[in-house]
Protein backbone atom coordinates (compact mmCIF):
# COMPACT_ATOMS: atom_id res chain seq x y z
CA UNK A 1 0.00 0.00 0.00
CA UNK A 2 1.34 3.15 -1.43
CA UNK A 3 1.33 6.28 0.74
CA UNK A 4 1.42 9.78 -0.11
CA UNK A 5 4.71 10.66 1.51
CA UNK A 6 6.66 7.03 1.46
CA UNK A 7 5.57 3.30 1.44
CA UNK A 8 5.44 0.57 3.41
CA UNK A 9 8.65 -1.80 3.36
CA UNK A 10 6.94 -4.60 6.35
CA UNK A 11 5.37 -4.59 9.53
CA UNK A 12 7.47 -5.17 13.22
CA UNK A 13 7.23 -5.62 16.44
CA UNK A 14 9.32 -5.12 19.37
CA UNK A 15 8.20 -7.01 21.98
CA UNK A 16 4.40 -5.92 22.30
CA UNK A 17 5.09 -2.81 20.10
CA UNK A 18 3.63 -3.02 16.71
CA UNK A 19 5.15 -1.29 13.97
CA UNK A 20 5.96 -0.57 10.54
CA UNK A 21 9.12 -0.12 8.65
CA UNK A 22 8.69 2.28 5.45
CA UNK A 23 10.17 4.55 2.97
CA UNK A 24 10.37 8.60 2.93
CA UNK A 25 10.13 11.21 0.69
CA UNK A 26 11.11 14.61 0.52
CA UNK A 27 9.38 16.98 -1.67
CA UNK A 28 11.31 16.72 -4.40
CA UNK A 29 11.56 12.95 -4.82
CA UNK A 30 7.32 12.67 -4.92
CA UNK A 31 6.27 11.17 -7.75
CA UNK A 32 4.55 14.17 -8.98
CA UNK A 33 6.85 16.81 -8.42
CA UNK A 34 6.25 19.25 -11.01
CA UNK A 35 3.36 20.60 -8.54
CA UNK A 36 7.08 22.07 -7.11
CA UNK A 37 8.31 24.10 -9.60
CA UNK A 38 11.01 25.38 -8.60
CA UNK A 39 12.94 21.68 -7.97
CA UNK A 40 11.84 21.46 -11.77
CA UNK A 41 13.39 24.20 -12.60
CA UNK A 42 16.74 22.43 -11.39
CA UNK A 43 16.90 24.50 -7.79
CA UNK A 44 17.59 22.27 -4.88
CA UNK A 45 15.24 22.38 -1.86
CA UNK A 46 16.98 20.14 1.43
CA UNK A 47 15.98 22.11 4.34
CA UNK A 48 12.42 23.46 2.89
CA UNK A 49 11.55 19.48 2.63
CA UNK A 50 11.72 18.33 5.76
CA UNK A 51 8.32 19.21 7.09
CA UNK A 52 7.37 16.47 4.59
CA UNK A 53 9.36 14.23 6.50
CA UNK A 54 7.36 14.76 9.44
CA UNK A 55 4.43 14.40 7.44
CA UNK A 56 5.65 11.02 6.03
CA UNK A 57 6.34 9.85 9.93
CA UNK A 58 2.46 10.69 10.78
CA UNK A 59 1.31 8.76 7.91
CA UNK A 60 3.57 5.81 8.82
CA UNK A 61 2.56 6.01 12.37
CA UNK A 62 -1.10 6.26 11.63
CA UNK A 63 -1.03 2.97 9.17
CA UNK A 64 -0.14 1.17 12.54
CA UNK A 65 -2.74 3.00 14.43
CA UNK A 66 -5.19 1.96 11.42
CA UNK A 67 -4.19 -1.12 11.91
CA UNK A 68 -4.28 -2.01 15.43
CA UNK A 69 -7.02 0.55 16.48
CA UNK A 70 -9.41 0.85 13.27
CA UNK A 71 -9.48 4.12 13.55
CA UNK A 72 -8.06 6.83 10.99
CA UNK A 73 -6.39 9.17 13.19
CA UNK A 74 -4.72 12.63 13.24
CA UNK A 75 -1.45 14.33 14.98
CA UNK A 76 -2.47 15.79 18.36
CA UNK A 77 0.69 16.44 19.30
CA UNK A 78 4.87 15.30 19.40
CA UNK A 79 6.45 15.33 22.55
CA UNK A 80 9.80 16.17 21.08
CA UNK A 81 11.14 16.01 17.52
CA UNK A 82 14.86 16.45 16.74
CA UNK A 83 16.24 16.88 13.17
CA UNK A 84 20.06 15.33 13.22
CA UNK A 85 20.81 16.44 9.93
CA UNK A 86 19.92 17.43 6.31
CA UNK A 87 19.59 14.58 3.96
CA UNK A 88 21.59 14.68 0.97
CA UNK A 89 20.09 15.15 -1.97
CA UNK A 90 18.12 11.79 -3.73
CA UNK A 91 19.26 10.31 -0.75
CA UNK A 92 17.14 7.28 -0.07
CA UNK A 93 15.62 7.54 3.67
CA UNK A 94 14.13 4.76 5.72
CA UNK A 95 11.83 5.13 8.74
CA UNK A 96 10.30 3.71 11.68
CA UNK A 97 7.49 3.82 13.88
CA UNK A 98 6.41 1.99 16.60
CA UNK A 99 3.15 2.64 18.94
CA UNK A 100 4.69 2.47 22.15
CA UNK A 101 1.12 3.46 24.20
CA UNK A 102 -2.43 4.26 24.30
CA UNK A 103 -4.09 6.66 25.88
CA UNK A 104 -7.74 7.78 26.55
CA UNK A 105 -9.97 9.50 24.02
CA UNK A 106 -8.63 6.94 21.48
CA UNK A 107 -5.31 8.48 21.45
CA UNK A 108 -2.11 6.06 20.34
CA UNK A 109 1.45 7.24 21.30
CA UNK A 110 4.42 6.34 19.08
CA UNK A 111 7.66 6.55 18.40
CA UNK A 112 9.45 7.64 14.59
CA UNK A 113 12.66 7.54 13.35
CA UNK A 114 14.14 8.30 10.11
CA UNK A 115 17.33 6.73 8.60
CA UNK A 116 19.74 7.31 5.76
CA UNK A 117 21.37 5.42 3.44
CA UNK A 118 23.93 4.68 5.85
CA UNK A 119 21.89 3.85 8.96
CA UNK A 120 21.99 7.39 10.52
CA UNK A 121 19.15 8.79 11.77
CA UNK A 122 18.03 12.01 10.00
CA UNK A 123 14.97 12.49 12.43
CA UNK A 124 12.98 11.88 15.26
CA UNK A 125 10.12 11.81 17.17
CA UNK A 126 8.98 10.91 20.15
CA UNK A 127 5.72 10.40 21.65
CA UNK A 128 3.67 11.06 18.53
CA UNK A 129 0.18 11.11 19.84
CA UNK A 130 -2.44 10.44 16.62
CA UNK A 131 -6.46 11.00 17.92
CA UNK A 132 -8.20 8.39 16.40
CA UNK A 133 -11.30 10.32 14.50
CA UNK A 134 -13.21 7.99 12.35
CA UNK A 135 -13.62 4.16 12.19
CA UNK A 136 -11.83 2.62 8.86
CA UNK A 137 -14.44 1.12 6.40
CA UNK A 138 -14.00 -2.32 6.22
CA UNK A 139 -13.04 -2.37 2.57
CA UNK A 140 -9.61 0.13 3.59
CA UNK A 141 -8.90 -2.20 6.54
CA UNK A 142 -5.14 -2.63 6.91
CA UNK A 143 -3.18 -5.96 7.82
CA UNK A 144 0.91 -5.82 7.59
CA UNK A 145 2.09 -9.04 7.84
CA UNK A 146 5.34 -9.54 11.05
């Protein structure tokens, strides 16, 4: 399943943590990317990108909390994010995200990382809380296979 910002690489748990293991894209490596023109036009955008990267560890996060809640969710709120570094350019970036609680109100807490090429972490966050807003219809259900 293909999503907006990334895609899914396989589902994994650590111990009872559920979580998924995906793929993330800046702006200018979307598939569609002439809705940026000015990465078209051959500038390079590093730094402007990397709210997408947060972006792309919500949407990871919330395929788990689809998953294991049924619920499509939204951010609430990030206990702390750090950004380690600026990717290099077409540099391929792996993340993770695990939901490491649950909280009233249908609230899920996780943790995100994203890697580079090399293993080093580009960016994290932790304690991602997603508010679960709306049941999933049963024909969008989501199963990852461990």
């Amino acid at each position: 399943r293909f999503q907006s910002h990334g895609g899914v690489l396989r589902g994994v748990q650590q111990g009872e943590h559920l979580g998924v293991d995906g793929l993330a894209l800046m702006r200018h490596q979307l598939p569609a990317k002439d809705q940026f023109a000015i990465e078209s036009d051959g500038a390079s955008v590093l730094l402007e990108a990397l709210p997408m990267l947060i972006e792309a560890g919500f949407q990871n996060a919330g395929l788990v909390a689809m998953e294991s809640e049924g619920l499509s969710s939204l951010p609430v709120g990030i206990e702390w994010s750090t950004m380690l570094r600026v990717p290099d350019e077409g540099e391929s970036l792996r993340m993770r995200s695990l939901c490491t609680g649950k909280e009233d109100g249908g609230i899920t807490v996780h943790d995100v990382v994203i890697f580079g090429e090399e293993d080093d972490p580009v960016l994290a966050l932790r304690g991602l809380r997603l508010k679960g807003m709306a049941p999933v219809p049963e024909d969008l259900t989501v199963s990852i296979e461990r």
